[in-house]
Protein backbone atom coordinates (compact mmCIF):
# COMPACT_ATOMS: atom_id res chain seq x y z
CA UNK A 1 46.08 73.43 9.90
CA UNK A 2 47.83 72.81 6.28
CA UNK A 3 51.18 71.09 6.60
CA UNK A 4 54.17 71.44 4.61
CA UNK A 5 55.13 69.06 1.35
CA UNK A 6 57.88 67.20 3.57
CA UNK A 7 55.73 66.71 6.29
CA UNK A 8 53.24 65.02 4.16
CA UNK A 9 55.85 62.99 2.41
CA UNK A 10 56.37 61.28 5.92
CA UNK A 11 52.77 59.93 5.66
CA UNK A 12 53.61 58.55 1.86
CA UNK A 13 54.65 54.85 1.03
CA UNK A 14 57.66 56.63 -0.88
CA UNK A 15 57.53 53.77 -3.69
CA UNK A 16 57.74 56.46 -6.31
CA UNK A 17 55.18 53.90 -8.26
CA UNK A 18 53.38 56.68 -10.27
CA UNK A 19 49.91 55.54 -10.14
CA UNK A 20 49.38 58.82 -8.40
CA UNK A 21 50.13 60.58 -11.90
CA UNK A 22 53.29 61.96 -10.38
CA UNK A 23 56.73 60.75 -11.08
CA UNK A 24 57.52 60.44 -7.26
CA UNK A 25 55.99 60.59 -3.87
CA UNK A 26 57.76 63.88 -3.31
CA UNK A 27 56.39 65.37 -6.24
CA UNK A 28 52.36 64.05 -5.32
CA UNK A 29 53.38 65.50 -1.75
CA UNK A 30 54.37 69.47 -2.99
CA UNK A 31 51.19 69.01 -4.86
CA UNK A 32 49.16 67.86 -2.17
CA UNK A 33 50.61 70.90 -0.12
CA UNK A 34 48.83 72.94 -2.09
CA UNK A 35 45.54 71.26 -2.50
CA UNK A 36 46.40 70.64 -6.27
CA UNK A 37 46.20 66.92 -5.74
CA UNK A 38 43.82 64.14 -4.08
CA UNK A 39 44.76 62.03 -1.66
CA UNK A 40 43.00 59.35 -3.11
CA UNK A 41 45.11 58.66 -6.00
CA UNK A 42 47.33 57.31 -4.06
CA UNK A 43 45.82 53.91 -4.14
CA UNK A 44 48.73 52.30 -1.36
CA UNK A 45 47.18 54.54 1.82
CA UNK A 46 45.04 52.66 4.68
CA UNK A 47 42.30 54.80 5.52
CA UNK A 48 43.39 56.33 8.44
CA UNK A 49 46.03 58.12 6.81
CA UNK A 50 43.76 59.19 4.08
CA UNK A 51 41.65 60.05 6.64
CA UNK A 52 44.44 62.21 8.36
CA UNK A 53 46.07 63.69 5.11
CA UNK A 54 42.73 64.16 3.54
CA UNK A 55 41.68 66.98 6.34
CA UNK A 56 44.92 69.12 5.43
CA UNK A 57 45.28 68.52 2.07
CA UNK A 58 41.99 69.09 0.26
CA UNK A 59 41.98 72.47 -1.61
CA UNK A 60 41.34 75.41 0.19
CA UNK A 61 38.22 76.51 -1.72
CA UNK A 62 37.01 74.45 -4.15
CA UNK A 63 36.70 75.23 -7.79
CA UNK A 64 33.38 75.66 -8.78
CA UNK A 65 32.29 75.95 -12.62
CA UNK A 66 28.98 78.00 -13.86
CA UNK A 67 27.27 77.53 -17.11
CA UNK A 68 28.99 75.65 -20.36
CA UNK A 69 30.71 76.59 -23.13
CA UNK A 70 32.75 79.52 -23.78
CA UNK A 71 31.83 81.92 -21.07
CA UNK A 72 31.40 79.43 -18.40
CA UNK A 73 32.90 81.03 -15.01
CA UNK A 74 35.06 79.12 -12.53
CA UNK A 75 35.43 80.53 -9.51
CA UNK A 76 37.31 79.51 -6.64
CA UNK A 77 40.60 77.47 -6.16
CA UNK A 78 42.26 80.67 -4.22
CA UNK A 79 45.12 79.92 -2.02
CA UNK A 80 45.86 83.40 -0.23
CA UNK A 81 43.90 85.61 2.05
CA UNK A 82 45.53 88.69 1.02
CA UNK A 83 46.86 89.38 -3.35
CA UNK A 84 50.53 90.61 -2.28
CA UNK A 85 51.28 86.87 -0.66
CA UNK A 86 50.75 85.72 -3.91
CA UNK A 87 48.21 86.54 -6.46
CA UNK A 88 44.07 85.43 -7.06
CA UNK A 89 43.47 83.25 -9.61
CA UNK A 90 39.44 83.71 -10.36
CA UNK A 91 38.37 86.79 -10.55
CA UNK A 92 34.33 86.71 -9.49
CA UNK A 93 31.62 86.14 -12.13
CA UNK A 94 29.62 89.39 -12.31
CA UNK A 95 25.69 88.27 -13.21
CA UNK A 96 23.26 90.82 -13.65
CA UNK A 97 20.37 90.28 -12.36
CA UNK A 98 16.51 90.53 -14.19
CA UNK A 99 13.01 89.56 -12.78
CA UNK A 100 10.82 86.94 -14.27
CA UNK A 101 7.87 90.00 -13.74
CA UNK A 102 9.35 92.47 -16.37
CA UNK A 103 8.27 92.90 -19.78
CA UNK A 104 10.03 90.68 -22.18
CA UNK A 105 11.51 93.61 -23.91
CA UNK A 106 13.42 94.81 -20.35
CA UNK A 107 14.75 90.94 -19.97
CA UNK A 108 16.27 91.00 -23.72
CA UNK A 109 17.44 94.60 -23.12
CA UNK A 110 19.58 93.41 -19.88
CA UNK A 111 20.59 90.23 -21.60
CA UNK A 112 21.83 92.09 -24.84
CA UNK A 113 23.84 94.60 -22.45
CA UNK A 114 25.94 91.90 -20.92
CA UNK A 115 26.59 89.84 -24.15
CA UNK A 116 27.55 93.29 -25.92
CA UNK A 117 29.78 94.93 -22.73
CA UNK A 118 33.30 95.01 -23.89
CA UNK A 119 35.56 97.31 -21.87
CA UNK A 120 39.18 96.87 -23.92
CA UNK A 121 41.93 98.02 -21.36
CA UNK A 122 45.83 97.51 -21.68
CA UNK A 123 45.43 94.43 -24.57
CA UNK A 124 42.70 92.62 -22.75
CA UNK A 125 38.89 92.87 -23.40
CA UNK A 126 36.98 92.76 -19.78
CA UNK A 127 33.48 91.18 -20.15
CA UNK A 128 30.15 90.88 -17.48
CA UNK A 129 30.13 87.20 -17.25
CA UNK A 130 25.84 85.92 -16.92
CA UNK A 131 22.67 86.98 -16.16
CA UNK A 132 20.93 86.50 -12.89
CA UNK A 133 17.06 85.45 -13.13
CA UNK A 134 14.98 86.12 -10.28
CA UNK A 135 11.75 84.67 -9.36
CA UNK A 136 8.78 87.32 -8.87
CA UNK A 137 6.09 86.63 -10.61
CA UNK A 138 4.94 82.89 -8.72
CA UNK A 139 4.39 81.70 -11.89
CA UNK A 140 6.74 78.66 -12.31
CA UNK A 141 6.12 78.91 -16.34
CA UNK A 142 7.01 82.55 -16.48
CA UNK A 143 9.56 82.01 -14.36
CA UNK A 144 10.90 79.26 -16.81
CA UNK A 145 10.03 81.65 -19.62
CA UNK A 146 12.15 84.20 -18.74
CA UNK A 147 14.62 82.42 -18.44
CA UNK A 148 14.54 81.27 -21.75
CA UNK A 149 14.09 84.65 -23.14
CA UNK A 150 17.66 85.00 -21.21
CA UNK A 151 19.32 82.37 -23.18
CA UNK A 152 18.65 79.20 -21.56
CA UNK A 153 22.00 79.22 -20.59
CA UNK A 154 23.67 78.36 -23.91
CA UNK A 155 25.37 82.05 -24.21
CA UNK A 156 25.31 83.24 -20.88
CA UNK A 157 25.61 81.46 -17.60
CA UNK A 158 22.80 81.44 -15.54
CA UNK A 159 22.06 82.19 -11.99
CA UNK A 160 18.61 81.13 -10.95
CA UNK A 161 17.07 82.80 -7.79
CA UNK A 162 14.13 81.57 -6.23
CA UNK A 163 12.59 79.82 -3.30
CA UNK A 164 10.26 77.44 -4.95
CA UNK A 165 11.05 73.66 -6.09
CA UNK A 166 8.26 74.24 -8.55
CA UNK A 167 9.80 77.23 -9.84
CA UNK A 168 13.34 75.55 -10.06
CA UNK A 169 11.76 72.39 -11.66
CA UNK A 170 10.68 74.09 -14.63
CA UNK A 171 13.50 76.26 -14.94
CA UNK A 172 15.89 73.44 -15.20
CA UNK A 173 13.71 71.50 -17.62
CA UNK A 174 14.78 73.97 -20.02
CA UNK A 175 18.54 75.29 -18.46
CA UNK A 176 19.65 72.69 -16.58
CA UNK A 177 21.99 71.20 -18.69
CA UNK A 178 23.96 74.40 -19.35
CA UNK A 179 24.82 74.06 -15.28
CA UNK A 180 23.04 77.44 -14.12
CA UNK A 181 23.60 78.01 -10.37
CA UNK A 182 20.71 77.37 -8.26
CA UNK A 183 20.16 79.61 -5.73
CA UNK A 184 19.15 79.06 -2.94
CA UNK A 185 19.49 75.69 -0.80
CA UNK A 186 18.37 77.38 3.40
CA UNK A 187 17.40 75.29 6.25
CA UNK A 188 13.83 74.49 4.85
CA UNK A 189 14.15 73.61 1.76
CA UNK A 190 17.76 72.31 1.40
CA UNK A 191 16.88 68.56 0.65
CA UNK A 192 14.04 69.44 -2.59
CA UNK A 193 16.63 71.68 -4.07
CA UNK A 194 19.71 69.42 -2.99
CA UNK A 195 18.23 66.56 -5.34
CA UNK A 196 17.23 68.95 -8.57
CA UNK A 197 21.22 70.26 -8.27
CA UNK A 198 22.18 66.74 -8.41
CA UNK A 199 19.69 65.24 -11.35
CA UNK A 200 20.49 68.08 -13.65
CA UNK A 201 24.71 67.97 -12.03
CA UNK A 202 24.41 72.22 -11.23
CA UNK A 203 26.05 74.07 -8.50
CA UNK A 204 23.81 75.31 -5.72
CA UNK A 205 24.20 77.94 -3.57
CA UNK A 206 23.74 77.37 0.20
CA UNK A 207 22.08 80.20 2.51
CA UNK A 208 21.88 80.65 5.93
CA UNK A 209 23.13 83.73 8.40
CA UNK A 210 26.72 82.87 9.77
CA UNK A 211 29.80 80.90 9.24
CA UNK A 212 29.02 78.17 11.49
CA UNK A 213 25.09 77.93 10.16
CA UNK A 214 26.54 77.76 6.53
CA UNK A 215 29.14 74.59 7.70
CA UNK A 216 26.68 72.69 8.93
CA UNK A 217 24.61 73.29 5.74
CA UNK A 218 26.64 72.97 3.50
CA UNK A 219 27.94 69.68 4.89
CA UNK A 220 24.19 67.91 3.97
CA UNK A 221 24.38 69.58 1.03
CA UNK A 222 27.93 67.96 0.26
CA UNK A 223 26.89 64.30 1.76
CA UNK A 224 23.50 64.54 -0.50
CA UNK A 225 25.44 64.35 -3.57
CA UNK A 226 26.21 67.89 -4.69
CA UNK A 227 29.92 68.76 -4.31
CA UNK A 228 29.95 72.10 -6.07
CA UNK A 229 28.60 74.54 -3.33
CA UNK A 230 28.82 78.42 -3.54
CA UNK A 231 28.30 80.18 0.02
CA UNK A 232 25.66 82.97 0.80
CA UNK A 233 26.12 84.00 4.19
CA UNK A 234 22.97 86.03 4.28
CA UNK A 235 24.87 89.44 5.17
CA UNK A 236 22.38 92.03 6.98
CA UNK A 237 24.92 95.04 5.50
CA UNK A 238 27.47 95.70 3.41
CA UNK A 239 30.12 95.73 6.76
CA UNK A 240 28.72 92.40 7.32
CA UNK A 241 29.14 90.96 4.33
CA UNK A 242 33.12 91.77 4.56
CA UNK A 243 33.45 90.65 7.92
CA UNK A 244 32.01 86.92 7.22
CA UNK A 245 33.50 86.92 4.17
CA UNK A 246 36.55 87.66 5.48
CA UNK A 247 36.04 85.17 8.41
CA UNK A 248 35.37 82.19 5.92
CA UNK A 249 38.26 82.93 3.61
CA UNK A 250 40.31 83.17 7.11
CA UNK A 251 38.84 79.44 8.17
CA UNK A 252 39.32 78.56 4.52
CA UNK A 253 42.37 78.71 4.06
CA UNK A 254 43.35 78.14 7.70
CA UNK A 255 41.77 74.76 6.89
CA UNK A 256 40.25 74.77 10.40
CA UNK A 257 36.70 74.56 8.92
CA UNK A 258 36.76 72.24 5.90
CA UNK A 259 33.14 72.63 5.12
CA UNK A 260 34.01 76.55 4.48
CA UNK A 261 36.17 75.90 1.65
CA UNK A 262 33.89 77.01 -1.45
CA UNK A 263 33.23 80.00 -3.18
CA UNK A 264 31.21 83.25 -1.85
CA UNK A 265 27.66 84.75 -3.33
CA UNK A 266 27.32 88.16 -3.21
CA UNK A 267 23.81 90.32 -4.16
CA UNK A 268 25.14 93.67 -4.56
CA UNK A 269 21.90 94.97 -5.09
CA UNK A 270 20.54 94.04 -1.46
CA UNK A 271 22.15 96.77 0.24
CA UNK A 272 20.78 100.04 -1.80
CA UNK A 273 24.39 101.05 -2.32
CA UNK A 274 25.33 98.46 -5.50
CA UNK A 275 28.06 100.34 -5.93
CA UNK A 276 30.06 100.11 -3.39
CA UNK A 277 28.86 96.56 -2.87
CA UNK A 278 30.28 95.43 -6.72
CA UNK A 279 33.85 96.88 -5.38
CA UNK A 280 33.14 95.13 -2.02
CA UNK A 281 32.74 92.03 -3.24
CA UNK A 282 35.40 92.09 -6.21
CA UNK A 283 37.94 93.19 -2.85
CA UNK A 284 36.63 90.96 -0.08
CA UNK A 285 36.44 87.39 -1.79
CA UNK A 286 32.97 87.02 -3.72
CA UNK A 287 33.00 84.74 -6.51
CA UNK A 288 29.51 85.16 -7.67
CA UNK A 289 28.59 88.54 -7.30
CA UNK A 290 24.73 89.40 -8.47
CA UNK A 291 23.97 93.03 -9.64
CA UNK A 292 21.03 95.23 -10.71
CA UNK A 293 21.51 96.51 -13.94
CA UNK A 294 24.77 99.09 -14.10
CA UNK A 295 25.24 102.30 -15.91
CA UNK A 296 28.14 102.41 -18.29
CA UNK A 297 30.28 103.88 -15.97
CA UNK A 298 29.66 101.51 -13.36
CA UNK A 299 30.01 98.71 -15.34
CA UNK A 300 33.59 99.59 -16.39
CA UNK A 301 34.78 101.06 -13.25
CA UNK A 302 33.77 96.83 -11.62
CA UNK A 303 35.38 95.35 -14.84
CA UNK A 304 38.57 97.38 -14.43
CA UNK A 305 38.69 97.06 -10.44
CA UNK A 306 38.12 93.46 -11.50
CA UNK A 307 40.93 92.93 -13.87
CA UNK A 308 43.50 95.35 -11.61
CA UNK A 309 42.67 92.86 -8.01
CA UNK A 310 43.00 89.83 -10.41
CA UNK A 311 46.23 90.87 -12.35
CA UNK A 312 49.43 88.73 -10.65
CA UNK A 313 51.08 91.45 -8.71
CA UNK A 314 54.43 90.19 -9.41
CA UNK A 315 53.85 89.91 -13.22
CA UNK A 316 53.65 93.21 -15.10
CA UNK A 317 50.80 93.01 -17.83
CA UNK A 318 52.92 92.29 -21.04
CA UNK A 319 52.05 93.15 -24.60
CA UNK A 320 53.62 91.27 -27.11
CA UNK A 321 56.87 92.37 -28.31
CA UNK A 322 57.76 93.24 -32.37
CA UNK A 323 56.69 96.00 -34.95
CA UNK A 324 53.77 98.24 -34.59
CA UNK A 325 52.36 100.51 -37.52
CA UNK A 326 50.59 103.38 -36.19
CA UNK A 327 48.75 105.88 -38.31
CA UNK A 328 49.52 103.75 -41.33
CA UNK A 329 53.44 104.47 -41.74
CA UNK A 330 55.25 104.43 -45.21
CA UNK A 331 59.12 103.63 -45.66
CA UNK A 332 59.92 107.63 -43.92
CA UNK A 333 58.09 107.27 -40.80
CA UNK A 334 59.96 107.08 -37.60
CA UNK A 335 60.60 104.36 -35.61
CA UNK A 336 60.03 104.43 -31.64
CA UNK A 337 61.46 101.96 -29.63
CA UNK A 338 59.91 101.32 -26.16
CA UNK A 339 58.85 98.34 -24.00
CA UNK A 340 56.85 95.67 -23.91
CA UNK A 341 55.17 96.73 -20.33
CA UNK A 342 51.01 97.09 -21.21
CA UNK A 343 50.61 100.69 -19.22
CA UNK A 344 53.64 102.30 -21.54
CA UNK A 345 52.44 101.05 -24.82
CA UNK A 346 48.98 101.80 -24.27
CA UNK A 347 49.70 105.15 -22.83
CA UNK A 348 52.10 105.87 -26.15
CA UNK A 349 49.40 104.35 -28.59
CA UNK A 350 47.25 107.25 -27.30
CA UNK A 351 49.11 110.01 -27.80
CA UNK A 352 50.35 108.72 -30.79
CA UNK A 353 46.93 108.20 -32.32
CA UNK A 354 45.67 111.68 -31.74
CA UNK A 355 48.51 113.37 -33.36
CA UNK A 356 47.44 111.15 -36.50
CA UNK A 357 51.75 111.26 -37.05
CA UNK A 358 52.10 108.08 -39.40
CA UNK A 359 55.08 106.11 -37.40
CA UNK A 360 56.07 102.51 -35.92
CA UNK A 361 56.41 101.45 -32.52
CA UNK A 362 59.14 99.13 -32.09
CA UNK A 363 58.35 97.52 -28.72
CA UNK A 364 61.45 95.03 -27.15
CA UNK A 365 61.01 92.75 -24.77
CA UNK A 366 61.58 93.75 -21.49
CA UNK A 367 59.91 91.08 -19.54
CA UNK A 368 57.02 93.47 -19.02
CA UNK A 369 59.39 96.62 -17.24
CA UNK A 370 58.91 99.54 -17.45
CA UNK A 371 61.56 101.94 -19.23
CA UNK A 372 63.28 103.39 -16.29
CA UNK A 373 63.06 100.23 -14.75
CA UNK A 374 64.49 98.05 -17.64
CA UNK A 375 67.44 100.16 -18.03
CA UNK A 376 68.59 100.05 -14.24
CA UNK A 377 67.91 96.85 -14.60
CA UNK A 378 70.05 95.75 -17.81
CA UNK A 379 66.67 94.68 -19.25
CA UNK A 380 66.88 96.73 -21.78
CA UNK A 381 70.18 96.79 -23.62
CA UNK A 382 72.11 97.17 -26.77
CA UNK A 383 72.05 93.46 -27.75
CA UNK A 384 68.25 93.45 -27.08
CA UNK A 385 67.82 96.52 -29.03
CA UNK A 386 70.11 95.19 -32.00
CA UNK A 387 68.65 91.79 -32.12
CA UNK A 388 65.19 92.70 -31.86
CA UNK A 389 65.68 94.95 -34.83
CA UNK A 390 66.77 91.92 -36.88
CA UNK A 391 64.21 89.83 -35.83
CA UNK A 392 61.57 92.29 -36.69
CA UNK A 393 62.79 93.07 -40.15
CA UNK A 394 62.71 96.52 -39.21
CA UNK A 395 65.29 98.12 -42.02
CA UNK A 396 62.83 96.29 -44.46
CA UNK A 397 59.98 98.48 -43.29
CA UNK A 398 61.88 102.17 -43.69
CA UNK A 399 64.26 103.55 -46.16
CA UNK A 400 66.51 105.72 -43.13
CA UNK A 401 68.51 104.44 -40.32
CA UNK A 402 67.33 106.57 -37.42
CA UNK A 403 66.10 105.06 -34.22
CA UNK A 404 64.28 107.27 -31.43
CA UNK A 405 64.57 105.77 -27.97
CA UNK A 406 62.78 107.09 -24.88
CA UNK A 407 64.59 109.89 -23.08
CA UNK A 408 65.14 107.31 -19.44
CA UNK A 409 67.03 105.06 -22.06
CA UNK A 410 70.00 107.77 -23.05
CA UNK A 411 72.41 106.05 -21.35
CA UNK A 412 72.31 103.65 -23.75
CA UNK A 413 72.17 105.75 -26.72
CA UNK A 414 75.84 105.31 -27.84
CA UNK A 415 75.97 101.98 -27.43
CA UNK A 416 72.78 101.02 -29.20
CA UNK A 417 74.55 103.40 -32.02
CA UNK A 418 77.72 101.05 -32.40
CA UNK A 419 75.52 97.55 -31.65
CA UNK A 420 73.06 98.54 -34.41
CA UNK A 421 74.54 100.77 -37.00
CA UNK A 422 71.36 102.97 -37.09
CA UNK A 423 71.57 106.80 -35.76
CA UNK A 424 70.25 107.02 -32.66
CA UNK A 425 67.40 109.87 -31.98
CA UNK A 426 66.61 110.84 -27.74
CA UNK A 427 62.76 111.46 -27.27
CA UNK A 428 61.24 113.00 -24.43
CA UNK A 429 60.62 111.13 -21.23
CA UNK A 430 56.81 111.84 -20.94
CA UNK A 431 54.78 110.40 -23.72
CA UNK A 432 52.59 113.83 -23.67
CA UNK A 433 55.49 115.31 -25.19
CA UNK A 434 56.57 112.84 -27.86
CA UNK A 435 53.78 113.98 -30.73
CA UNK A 436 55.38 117.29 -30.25
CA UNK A 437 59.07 116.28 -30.47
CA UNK A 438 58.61 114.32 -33.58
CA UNK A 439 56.88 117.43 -35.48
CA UNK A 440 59.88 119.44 -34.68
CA UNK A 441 62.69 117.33 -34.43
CA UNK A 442 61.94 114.58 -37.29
CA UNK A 443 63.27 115.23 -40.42
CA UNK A 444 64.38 111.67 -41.85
């Protein structure tokens, strides 16, 4: 089981001689505690206690890195079994998945759809992550073809699904040094593939029906040379598939099963229900997740289930605060103030928009709260409000002194009026009903 930073410290020289790369032995502990650290850089341990601290201190699921460049996906390096304890860190790579049988013009159609998807939601632009190539045709070549026709790997990571050394060997002749994941290592042919993931330095994913199967596994996989290992436990449904999963992220980060500690596959597409199985695995701890091709709708319904599981539940999604011209304002159009929480601007950019009414949002920083929940908690105040205004240069923009707040913020209304000198306007409290107040009420 883990232990605790103190309890650790106990087991350290405590010479606070920073070869470690920490400025004490305290400090190499807390990070230690939470697998953030290696017990070997310590370089003052006998082996026994590196031995003994190196069983409870090695990260609970490794980090694991797909493709190069840019788009590369890294996966892993959770710490949690459940979002609310503390947050995820990776969300899971979604690949979609082609066959080396199809027509060239269906692989370049699929592989154009994922570098094009762009799903832009609350300031943040939500992308499918690789494509998936699957062996079909038992032709090695056209198996290393398609790939190519895929991008090699040099613009989108690569997952490369097969059962064939032969196949694998002249795939990776032309991807392998863009790190595609092989998949997959199984009982038979575990050692072949185990030395093609090493000479070309790719993860590889390990197969085989059942926690205690994949340990053992994975284990000659790890002592073979190939430390970056993603887990495919083979699921026979989609109820299965959480259940193990669930199991090994239990054992994971537990640390009663050290050889469990790596990221999970998922082929949504194996069930007939892709789906569900997208959401499944997004919920229930893939971090490769493989898909058939996904209608528009599908594909942003994953990304945005994606981005909401992956968000830090105890850090609202923040735009950033300052001026915001909307409609393309001149020196009479009013000025809204609101905050800087993502789901309230958004929300007020859309309204705004459609009514086409030339104004600028002035958005203060409230630490990402919302309005209501700014004000109640002094958040949002007068000095904010009349500082932010300076800093903005927003009396540079208009040639009127009228300020509309949001209708939860008239509390504050008369004191924002003496901190700021401007006239102070009260809006509605739903955003629906803002276009409408302004074409009545605004006459600046």
């Amino acid at each position: 089981m883990a232990m605790k930073a103190l309890d650790i410290y106990k087991h350290l020289p405590k010479t606070n001689c920073k070869r470690c790369g920490y400025p004490t032995c305290l400090a190499f502990a807390m990070k230690l505690a939470i697998g953030k650290a290696d017990i070997e850089a310590c370089p003052d341990l006998d082996p026994d206690t590196k031995t003994l601290l190196g069983g409870v201190t090695r990260p609970l699921v490794r980090l694991v890195e797909v493709g190069a460049g840019e788009r590369s996906i890294a996966v892993g390096e959770e710490f949690v079994l459940f979002r609310h304890e503390k947050t995820f860190y990776h969300p899971p790579g979604i690949m979609v998945q082609v066959s080396d049988a199809w027509s060239e013009d269906e692989v370049r159609s699929v592989v154009e759809t994922v570098k094009e998807t762009v799903v832009h939601r609350v300031g943040q632009d939500l992308v499918l992550n690789g494509v998936a190539v699957k062996y079909e045709s038992n032709r090695p070549d056209r198996f290393a073809e398609a790939v190519a026709l895929s991008g090699g790997g040099s613009s989108l990571p690569l997952a490369l699904i097969a059962d064939d050394p032969a196949a694998f060997e002249a795939a990776l002749a032309a991807a392998g040094q863009y790190r595609p994941l092989v998949h997959a290592a199984t009982e038979e042919n575990w050692e072949a593939l185990t030395a093609l993931a090493k000479r070309y330095g790719c993860p590889l994913a390990v197969r085989a029906a059942g926690p205690a199967e994949l340990a053992v596994l994975a284990v000659k996989c790890a002592e073979a040379g190939v430390p970056d290992l993603v887990l495919d436990p083979a699921p026979l449904s989609l109820s299965d598939f959480i259940a193990t999963a669930t199991e090994i992220r239990r054992a994971a980060v537990g640390r009663t099963e050290p050889a469990l500690g790596y990221p999970l596959y998922l082929d949504a597409g194996a069930f007939g229900e892709t789906d569900a199985a997208l959401a499944a695995g997004i919920l229930k701890y893939a971090g490769i997740i493989v898909t058939l091709p996904l209608s528009p709708a599908s594909r942003g319904a994953a990304l945005t289930l994606r981005q909401n599981i992956y968000t830090d539940p105890q850090k609202p999604i923040q735009v950033m605060p300052g001026i915001y011209p909307i409609n393309e304002p001149g020196p009479a159009a009013p000025v809204l103030l609101t905050v800087n929480f993502s789901l309230t601007y958004f929300t007020l950019l859309g309204y705004l928009e459609a009514s086409r009414i030339p104004c600028y949002l002035f958005i203060a920083d409230t630490e990402g709260l919302s309005v209501l929940t700014a004000v109640a908690g002094g958040k949002l105040t007068e000095t904010l409000v009349a500082d932010s205004l300076k800093k903005f240069g927003v009396a540079e923009l208009v040639d009127h002194r009228f300020l509309v707040i949001p209708g939860y913020a008239a509390p504050l209304s008369g004191k924002i009026e003496d901190a700021t000198g401007w006239k102070v306007l009260v809006g509605p409290r739903d955003a629906a009903d803002l276009p409408g107040y302004l074409e009545k009420e605004w006459k600046a």
